[in-house]
Protein backbone atom coordinates (compact mmCIF):
# COMPACT_ATOMS: atom_id res chain seq x y z
CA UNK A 1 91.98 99.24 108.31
CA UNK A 2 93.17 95.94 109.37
CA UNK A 3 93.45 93.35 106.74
CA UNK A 4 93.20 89.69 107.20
CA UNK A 5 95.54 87.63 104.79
CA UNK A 6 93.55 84.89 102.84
CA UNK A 7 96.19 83.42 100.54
CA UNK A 8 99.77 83.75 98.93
CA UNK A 9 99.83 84.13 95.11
CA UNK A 10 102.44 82.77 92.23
CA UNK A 11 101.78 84.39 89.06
CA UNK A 12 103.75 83.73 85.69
CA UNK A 13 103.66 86.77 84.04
CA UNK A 14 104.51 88.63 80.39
CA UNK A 15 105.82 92.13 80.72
CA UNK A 16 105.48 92.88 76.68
CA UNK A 17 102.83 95.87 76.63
CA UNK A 18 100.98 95.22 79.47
CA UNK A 19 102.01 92.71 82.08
CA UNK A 20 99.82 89.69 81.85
CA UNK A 21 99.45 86.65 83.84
CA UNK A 22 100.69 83.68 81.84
CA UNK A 23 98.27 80.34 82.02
CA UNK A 24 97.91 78.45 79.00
CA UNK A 25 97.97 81.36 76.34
CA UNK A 26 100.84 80.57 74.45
CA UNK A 27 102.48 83.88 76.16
CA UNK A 28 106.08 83.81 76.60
CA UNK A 29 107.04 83.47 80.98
CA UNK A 30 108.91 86.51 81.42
CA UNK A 31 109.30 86.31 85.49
CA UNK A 32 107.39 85.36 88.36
CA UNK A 33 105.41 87.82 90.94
CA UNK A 34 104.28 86.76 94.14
CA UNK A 35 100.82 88.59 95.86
CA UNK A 36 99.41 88.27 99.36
CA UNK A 37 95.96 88.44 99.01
CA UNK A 38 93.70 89.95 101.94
CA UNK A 39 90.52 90.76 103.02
CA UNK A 40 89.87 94.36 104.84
CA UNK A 41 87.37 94.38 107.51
CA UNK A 42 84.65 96.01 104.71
CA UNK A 43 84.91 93.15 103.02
CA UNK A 44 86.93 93.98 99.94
CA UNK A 45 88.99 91.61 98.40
CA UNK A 46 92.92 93.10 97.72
CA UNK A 47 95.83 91.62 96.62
CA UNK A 48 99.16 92.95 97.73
CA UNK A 49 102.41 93.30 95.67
CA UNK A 50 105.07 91.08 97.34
CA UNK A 51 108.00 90.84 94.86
CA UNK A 52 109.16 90.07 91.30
CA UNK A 53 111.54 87.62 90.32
CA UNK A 54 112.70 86.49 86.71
CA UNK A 55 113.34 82.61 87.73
CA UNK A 56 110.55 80.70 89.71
CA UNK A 57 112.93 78.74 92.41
CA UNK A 58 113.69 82.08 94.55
CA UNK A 59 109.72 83.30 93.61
CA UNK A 60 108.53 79.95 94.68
CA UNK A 61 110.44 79.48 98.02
CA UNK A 62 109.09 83.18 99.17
CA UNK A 63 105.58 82.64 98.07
CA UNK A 64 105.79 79.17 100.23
CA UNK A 65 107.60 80.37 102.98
CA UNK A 66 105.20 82.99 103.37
CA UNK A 67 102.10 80.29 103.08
CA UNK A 68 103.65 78.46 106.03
CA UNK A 69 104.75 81.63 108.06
CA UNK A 70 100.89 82.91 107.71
CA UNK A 71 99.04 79.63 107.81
CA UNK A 72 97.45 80.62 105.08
CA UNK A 73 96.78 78.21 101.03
CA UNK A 74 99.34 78.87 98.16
CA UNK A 75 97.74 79.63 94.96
CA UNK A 76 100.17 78.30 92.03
CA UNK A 77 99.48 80.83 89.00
CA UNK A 78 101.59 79.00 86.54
CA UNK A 79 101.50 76.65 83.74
CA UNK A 80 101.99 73.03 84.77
CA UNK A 81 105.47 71.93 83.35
CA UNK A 82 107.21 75.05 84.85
CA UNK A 83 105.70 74.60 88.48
CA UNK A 84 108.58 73.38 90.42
CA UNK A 85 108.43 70.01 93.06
CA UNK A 86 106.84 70.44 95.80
CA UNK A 87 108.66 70.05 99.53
CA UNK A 88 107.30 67.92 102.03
CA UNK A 89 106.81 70.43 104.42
CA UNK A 90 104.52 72.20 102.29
CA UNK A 91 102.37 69.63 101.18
CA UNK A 92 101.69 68.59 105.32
CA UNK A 93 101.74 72.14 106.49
CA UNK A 94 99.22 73.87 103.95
CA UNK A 95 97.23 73.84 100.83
CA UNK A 96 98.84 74.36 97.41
CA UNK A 97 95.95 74.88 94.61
CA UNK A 98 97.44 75.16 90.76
CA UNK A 99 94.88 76.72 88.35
CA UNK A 100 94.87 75.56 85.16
């Protein structure tokens, strides 16, 4: 089925017990994963494992390189003070949304 790519994902996550994404828990930041998020042609929602990193510079420059590449929004998944400056590029070239 062909999928249609919606957005690139930046999640901080926890990897003790269960891997959790970290917002505003309190939960230690154990890495970073990046997800491309798509749409199949039935209409269902997926989200796509990209990669893992354990430092958010090389998992933020993939997850905005890919937003440009695709054309597609960046959707920051990561508490505020850890969310890294954006480039200039990005901030002409696409969306970035942070949830809070």
């Amino acid at each position: 089925m062909p999928k249609h790519p919606i957005a690139v994902e930046l999640e901080a996550i926890n990897r003790e017990g269960e891997t959790q994404v970290v917002r505003d828990s309190g939960l230690t930041v154990q890495g970073y994963s990046v997800y491309l998020r798509a749409v199949e042609s039935s209409g269902l929602a997926l989200a796509t494992w990209v990669a893992d990193y354990d430092t958010i510079g090389p998992a933020y420059q993939l997850a905005e390189r890919l937003s440009l590449a695709l054309a597609i929004p960046l959707t920051v998944l990561v508490p505020e003070p850890l969310i890294p400056v954006q480039s200039g590029s990005t901030a002409t070239a696409g969306a970035i949304t942070t949830a809070s």
